[in-house]
PDB file of N, CA and C in Angstrom:
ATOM      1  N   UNK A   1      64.953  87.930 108.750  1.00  0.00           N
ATOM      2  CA  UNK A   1      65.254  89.152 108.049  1.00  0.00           C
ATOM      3  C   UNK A   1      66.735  89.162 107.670  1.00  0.00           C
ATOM      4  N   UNK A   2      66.784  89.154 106.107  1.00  0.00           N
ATOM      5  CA  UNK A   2      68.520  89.378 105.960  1.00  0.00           C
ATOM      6  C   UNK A   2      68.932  91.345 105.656  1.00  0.00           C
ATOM      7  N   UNK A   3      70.117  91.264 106.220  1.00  0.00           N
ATOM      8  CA  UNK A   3      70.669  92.366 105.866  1.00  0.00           C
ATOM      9  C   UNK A   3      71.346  92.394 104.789  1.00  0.00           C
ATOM     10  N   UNK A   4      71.129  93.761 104.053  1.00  0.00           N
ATOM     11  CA  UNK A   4      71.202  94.068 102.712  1.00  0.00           C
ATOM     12  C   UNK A   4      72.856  94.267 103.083  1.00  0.00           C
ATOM     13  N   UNK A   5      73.867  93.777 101.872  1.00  0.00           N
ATOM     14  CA  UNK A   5      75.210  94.583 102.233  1.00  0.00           C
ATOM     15  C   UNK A   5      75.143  95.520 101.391  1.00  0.00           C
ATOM     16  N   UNK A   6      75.788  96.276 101.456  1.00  0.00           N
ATOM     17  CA  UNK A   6      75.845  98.059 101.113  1.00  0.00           C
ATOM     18  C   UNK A   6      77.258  97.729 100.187  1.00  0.00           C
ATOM     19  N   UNK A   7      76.811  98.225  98.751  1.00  0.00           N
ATOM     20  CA  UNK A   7      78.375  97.971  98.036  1.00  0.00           C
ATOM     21  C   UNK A   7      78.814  99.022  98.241  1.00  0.00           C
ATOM     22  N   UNK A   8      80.112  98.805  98.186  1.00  0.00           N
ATOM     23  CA  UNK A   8      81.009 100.088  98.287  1.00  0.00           C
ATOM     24  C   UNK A   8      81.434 100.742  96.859  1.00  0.00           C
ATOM     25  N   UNK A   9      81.205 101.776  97.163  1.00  0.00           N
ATOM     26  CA  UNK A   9      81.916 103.057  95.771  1.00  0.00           C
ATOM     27  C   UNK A   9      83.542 102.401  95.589  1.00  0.00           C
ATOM     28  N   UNK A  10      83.804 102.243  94.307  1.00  0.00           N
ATOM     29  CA  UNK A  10      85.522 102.335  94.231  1.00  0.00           C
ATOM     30  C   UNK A  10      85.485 103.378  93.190  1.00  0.00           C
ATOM     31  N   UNK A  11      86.930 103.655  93.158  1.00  0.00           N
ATOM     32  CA  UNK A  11      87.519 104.454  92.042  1.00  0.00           C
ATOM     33  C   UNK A  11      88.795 104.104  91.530  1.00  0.00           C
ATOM     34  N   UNK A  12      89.097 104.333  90.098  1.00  0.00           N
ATOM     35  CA  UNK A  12      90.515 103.440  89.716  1.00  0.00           C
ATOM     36  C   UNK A  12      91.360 104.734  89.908  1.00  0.00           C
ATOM     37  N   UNK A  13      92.480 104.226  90.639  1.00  0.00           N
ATOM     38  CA  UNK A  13      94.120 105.064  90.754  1.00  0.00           C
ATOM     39  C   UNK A  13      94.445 106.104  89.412  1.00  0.00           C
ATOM     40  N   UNK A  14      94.175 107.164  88.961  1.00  0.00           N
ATOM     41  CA  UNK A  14      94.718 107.664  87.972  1.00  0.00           C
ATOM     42  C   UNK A  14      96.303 107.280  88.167  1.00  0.00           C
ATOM     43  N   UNK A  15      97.207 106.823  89.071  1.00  0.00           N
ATOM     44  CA  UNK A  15      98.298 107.209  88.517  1.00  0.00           C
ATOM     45  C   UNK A  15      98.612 105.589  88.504  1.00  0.00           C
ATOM     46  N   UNK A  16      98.096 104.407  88.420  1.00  0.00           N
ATOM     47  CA  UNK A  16      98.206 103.441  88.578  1.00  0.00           C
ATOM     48  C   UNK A  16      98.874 102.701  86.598  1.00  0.00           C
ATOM     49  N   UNK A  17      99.798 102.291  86.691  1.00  0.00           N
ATOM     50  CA  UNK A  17      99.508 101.759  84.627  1.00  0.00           C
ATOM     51  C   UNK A  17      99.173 100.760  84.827  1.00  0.00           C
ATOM     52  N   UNK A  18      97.969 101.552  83.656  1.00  0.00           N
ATOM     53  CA  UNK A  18      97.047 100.089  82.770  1.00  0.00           C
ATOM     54  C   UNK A  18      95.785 100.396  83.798  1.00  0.00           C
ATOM     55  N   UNK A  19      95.872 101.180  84.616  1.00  0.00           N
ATOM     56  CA  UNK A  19      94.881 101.707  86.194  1.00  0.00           C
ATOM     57  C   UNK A  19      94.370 100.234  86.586  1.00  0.00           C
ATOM     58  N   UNK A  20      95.276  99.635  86.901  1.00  0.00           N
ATOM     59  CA  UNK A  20      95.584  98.422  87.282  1.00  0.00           C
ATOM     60  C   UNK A  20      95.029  97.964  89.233  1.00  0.00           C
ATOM     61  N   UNK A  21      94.890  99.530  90.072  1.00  0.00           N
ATOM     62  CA  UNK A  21      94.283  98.887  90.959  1.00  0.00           C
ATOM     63  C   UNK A  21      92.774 100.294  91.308  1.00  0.00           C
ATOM     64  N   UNK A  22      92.240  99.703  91.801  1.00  0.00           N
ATOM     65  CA  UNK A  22      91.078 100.090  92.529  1.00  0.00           C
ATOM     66  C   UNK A  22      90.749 100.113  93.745  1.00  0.00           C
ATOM     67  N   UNK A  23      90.272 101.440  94.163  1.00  0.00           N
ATOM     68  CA  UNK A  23      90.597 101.802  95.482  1.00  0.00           C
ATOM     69  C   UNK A  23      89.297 102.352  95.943  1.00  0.00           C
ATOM     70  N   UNK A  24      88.963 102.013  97.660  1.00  0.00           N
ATOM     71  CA  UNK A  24      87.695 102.583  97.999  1.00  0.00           C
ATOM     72  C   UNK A  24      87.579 103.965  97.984  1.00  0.00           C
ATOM     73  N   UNK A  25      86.532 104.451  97.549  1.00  0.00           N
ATOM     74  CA  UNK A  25      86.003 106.053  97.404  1.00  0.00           C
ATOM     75  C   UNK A  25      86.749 106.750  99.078  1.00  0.00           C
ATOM     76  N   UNK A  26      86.664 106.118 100.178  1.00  0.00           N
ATOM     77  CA  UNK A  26      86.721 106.415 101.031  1.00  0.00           C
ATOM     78  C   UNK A  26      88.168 106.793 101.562  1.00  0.00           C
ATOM     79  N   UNK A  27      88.638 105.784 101.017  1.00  0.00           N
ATOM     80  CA  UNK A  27      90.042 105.857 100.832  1.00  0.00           C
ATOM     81  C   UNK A  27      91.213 106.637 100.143  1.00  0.00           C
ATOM     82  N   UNK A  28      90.376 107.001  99.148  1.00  0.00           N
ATOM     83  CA  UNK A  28      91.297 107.416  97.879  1.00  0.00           C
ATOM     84  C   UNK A  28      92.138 109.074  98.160  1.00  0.00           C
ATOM     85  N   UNK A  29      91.628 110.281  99.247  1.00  0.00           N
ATOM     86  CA  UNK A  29      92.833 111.289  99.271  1.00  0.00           C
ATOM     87  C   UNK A  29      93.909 110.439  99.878  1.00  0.00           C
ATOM     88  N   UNK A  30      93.886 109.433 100.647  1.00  0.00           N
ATOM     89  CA  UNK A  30      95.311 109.062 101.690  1.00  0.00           C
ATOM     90  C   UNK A  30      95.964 108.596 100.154  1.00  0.00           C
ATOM     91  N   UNK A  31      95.506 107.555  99.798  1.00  0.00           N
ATOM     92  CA  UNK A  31      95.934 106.642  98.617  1.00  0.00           C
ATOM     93  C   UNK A  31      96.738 107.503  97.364  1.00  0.00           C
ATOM     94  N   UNK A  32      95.806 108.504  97.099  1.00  0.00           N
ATOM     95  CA  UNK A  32      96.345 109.417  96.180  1.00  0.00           C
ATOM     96  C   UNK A  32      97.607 110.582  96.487  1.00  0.00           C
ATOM     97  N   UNK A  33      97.873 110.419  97.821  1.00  0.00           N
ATOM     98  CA  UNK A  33      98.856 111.403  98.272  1.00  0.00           C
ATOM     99  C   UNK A  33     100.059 110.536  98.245  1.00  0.00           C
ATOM    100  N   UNK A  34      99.773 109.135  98.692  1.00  0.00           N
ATOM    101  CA  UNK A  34     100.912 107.962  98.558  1.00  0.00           C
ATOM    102  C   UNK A  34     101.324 107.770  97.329  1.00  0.00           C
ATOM    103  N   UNK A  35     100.496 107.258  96.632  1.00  0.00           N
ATOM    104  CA  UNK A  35     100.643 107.272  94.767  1.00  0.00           C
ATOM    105  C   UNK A  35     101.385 107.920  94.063  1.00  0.00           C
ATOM    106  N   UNK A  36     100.969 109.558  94.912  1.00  0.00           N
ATOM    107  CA  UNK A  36     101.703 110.817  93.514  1.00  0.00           C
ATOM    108  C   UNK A  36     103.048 110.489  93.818  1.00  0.00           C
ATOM    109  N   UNK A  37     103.192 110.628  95.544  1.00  0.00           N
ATOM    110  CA  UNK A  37     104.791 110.622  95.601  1.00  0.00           C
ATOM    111  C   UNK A  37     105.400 109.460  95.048  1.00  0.00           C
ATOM    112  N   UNK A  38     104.862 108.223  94.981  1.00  0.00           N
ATOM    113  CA  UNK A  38     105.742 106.808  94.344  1.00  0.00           C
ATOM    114  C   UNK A  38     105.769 107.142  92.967  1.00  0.00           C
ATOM    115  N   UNK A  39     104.743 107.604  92.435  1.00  0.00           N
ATOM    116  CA  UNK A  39     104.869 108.517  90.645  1.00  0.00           C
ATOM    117  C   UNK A  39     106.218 109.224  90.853  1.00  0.00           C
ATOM    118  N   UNK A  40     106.279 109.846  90.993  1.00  0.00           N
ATOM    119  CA  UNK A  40     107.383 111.281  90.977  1.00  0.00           C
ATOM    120  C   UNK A  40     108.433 110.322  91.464  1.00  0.00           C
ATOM    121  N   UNK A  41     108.488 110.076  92.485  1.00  0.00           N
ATOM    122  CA  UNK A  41     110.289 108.975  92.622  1.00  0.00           C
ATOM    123  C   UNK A  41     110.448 108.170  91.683  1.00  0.00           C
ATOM    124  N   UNK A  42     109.210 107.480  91.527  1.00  0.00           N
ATOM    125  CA  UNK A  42     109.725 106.458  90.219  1.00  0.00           C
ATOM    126  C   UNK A  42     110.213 106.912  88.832  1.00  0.00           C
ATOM    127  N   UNK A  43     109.382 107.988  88.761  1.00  0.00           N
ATOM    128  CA  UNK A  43     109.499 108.032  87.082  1.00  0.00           C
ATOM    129  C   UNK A  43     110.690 109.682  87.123  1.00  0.00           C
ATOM    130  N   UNK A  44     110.731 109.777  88.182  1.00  0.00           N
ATOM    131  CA  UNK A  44     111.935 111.304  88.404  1.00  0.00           C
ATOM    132  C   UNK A  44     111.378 112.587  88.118  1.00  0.00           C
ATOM    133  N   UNK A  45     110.335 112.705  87.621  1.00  0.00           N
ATOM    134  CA  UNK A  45     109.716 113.879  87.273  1.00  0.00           C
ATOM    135  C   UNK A  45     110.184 114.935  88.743  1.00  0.00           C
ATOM    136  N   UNK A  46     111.096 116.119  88.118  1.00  0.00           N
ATOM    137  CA  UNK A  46     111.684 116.776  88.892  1.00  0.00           C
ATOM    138  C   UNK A  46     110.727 118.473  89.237  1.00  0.00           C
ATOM    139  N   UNK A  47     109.227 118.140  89.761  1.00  0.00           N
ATOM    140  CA  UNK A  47     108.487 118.988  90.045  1.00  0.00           C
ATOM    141  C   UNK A  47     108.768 118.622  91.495  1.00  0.00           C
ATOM    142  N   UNK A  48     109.166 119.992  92.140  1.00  0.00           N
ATOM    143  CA  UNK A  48     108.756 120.045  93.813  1.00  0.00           C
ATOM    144  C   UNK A  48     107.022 120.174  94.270  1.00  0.00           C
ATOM    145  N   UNK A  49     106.596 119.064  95.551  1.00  0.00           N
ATOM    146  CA  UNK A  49     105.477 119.374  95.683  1.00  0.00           C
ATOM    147  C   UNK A  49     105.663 119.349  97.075  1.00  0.00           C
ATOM    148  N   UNK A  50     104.508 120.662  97.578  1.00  0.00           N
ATOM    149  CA  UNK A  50     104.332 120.946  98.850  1.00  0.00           C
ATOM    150  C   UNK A  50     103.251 120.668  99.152  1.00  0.00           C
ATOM    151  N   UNK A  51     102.698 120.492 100.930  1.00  0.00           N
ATOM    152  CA  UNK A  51     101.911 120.050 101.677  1.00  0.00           C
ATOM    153  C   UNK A  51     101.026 120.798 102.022  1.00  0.00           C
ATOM    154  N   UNK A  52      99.991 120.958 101.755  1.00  0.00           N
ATOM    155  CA  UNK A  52      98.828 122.179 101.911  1.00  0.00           C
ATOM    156  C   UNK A  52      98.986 122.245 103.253  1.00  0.00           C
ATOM    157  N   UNK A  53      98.524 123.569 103.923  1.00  0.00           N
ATOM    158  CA  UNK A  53      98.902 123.464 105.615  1.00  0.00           C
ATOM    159  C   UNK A  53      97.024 123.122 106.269  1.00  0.00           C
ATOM    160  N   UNK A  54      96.159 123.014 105.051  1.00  0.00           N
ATOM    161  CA  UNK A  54      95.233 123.100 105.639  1.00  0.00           C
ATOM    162  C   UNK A  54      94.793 121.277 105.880  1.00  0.00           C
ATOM    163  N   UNK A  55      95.622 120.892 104.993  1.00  0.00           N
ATOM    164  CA  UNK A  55      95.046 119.177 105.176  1.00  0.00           C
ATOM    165  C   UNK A  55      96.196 118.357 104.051  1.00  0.00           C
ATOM    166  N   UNK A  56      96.745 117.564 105.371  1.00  0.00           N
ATOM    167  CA  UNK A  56      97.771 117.002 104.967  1.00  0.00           C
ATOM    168  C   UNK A  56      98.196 115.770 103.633  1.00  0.00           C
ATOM    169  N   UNK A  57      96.692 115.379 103.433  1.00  0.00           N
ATOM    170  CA  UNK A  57      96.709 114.831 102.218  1.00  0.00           C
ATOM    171  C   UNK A  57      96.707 115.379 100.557  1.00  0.00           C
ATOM    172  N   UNK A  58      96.833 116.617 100.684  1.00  0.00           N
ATOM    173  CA  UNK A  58      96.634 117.536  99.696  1.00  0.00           C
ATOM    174  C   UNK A  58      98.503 117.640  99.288  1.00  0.00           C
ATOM    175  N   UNK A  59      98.705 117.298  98.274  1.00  0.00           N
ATOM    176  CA  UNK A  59     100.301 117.430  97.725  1.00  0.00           C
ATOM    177  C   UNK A  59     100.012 118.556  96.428  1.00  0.00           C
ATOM    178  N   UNK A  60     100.475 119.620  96.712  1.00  0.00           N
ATOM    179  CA  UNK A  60     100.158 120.561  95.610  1.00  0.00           C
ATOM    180  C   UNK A  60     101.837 121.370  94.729  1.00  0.00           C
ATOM    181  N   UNK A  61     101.657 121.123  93.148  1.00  0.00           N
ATOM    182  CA  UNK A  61     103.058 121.596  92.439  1.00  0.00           C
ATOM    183  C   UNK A  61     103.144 122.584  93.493  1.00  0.00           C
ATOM    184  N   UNK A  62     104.326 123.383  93.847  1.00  0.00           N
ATOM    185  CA  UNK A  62     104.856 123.994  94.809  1.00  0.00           C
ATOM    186  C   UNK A  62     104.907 125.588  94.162  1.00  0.00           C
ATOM    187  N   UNK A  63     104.372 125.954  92.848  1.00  0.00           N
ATOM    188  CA  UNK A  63     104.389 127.084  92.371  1.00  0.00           C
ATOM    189  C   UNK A  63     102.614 127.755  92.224  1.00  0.00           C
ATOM    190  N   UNK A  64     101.828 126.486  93.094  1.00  0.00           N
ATOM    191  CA  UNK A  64     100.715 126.451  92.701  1.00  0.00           C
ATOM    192  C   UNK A  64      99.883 126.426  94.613  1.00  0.00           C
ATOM    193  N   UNK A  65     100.958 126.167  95.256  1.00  0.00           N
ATOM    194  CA  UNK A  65     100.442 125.767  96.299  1.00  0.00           C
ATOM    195  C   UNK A  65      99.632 127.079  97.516  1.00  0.00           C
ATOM    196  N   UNK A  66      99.787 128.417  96.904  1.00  0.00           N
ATOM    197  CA  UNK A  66      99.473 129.709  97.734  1.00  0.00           C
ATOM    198  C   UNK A  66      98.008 129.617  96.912  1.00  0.00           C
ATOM    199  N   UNK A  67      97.689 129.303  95.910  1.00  0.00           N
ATOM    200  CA  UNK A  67      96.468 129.249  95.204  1.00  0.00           C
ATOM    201  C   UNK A  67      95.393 128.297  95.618  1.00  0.00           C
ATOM    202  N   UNK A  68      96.233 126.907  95.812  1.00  0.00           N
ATOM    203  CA  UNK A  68      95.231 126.011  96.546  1.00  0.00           C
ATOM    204  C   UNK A  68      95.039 126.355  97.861  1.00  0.00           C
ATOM    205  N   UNK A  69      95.995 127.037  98.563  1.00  0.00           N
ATOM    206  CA  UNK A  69      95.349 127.290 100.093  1.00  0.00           C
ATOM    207  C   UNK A  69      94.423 128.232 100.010  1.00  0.00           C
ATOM    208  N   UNK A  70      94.563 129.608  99.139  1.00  0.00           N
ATOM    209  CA  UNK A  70      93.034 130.255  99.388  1.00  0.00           C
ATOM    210  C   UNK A  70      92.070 129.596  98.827  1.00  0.00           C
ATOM    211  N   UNK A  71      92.100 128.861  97.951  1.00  0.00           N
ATOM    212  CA  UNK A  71      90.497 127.744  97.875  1.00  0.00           C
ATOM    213  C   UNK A  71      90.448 126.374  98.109  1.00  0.00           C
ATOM    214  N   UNK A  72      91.392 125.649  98.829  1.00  0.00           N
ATOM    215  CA  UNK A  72      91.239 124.988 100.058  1.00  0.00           C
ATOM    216  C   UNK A  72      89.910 124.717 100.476  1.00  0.00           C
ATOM    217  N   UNK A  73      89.281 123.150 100.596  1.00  0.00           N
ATOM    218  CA  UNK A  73      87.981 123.311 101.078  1.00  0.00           C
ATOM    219  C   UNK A  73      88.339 123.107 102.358  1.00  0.00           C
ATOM    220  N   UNK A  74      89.530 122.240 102.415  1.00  0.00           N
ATOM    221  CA  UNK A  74      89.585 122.298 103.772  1.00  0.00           C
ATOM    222  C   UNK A  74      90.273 123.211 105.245  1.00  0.00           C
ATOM    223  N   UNK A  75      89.761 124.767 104.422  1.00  0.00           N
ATOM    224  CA  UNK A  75      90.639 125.752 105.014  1.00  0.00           C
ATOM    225  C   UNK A  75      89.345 126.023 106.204  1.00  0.00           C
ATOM    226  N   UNK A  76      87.699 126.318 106.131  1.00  0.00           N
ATOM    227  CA  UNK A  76      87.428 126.371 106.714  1.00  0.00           C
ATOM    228  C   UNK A  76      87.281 125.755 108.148  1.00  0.00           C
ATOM    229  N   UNK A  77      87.669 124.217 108.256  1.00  0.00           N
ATOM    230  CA  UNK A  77      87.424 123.181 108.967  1.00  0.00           C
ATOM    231  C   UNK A  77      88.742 123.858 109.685  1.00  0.00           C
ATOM    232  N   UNK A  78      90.089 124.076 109.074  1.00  0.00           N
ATOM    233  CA  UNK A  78      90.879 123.978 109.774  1.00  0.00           C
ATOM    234  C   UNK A  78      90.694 125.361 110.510  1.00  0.00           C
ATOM    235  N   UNK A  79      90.012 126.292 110.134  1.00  0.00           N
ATOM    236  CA  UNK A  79      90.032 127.886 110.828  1.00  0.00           C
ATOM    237  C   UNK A  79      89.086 127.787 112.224  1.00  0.00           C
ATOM    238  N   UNK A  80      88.025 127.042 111.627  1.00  0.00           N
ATOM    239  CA  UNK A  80      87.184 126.796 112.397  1.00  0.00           C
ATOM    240  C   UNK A  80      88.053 125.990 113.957  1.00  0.00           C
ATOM    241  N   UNK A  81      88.289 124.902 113.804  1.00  0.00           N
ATOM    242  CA  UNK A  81      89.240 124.130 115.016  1.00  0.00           C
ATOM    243  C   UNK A  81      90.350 125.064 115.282  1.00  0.00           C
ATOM    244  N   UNK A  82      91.043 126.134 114.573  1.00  0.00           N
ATOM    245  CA  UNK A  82      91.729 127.237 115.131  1.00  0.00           C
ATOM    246  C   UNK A  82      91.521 127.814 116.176  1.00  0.00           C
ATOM    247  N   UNK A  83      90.129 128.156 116.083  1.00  0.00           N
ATOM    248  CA  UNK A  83      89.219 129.165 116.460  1.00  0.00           C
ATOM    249  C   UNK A  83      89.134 128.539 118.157  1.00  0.00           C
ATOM    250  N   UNK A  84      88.882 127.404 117.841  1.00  0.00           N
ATOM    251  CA  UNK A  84      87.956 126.803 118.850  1.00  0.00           C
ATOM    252  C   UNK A  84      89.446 126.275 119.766  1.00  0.00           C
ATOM    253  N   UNK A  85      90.443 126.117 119.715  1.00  0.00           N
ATOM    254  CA  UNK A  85      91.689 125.792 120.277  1.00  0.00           C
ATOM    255  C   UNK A  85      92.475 127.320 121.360  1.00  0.00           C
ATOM    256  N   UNK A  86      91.977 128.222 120.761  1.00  0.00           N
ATOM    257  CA  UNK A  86      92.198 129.689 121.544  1.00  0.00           C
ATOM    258  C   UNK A  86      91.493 129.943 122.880  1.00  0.00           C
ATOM    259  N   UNK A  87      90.043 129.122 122.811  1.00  0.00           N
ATOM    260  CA  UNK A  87      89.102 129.762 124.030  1.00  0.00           C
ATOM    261  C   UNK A  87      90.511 129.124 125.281  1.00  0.00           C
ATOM    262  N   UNK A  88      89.757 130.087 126.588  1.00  0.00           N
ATOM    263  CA  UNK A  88      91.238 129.807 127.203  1.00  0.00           C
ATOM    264  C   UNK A  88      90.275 128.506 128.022  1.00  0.00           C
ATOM    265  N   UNK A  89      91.529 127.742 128.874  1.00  0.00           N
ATOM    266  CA  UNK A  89      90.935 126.619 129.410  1.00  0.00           C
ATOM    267  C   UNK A  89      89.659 126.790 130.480  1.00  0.00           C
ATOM    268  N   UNK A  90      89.067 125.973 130.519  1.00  0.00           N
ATOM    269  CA  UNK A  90      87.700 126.215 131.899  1.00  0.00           C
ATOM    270  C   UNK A  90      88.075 125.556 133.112  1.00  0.00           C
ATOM    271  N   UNK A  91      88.080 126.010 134.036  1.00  0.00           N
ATOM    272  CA  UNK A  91      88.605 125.394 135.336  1.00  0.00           C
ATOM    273  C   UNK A  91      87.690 124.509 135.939  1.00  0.00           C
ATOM    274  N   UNK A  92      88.341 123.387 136.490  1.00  0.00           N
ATOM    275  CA  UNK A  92      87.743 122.262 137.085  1.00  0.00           C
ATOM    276  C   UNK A  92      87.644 122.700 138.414  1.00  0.00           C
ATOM    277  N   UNK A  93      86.694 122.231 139.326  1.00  0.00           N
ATOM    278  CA  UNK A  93      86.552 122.289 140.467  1.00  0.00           C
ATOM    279  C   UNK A  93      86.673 120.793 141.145  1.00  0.00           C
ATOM    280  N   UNK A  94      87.565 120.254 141.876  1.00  0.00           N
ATOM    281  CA  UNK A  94      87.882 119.514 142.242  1.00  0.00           C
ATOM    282  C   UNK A  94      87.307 119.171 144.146  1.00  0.00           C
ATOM    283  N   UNK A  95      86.550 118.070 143.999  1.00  0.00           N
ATOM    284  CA  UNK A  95      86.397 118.128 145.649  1.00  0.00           C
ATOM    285  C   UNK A  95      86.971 116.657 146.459  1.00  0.00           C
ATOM    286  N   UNK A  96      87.766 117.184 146.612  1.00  0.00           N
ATOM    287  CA  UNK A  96      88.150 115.555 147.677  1.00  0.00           C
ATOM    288  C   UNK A  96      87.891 115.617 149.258  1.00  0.00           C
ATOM    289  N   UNK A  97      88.050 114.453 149.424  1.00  0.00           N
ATOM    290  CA  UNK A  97      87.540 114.112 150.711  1.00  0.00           C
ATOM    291  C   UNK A  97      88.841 113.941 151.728  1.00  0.00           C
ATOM    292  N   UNK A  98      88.836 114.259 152.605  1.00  0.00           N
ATOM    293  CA  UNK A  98      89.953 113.196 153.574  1.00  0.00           C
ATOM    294  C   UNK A  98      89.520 112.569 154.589  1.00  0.00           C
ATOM    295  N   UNK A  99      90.304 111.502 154.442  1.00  0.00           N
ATOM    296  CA  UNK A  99      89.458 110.547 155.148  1.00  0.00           C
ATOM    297  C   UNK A  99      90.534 109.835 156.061  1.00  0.00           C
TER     298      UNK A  99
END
C-alpha cells in the first residue's frame, strides 16, 4: 500500500516583485507580517503600523488599527483565553510519606 502525499496549498507573496516567491498557505500570516515590514523599510513608505493586541501577526495602518480590533477574528479566541486565565488557581493536595 503506498501513501498518497498530500500537496500543499501555496500562495504568491503580494509584496514580493515580479511575486517572485511562494509561500505555504500555512505559513503565509507570519510571512506576511515579515514582508510588510521589509516593504516599508525598503521602499520608506512613511505609514506608521501598529500591532493588533488581539494577534500578533496582524500589522494594521495605525489610523485604522481601533477598527480592525473591533472586527478582529481573532478577538474572540483571545477573550475567550482571557476568560479562562481569571478562574482562580485549584489547589493541589499533596501527600507525602516519611520514611
Amino acid at each position: 500500500m503506498q501513501l498518497e502525499q498530500k500537496e500543499e496549498r501555496t500562495v504568491t507573496c503580494p509584496y514580493a516583485e515580479g511575486h517572485s516567491h511562494v509561500v505555504p498557505v500555512r505559513d503565509m500570516p507570519l510571512h506576511l507580517a515579515k514582508c510588510r515590514r521589509l516593504y516599508y523599510k525598503r521602499y520608506g513608505v512613511k505609514t506608521e503600523l501598529k500591532r493588533c493586541k488581539y494577534n500578533g501577526c496582524h500589522y494594521v495602518l495605525a489610523p485604522e488599527v481601533m477598527l480592525h480590533e473591533l472586527t478582529c477574528h481573532s478577538r474572540t479566541l483571545y477573550q475567550e483565553c482571557k476568560r479562562k486565565m481569571t478562574y482562580p488557581p485549584v489547589p493541589l493536595k499533596i501527600v507525602t510519606s516519611s520514611i
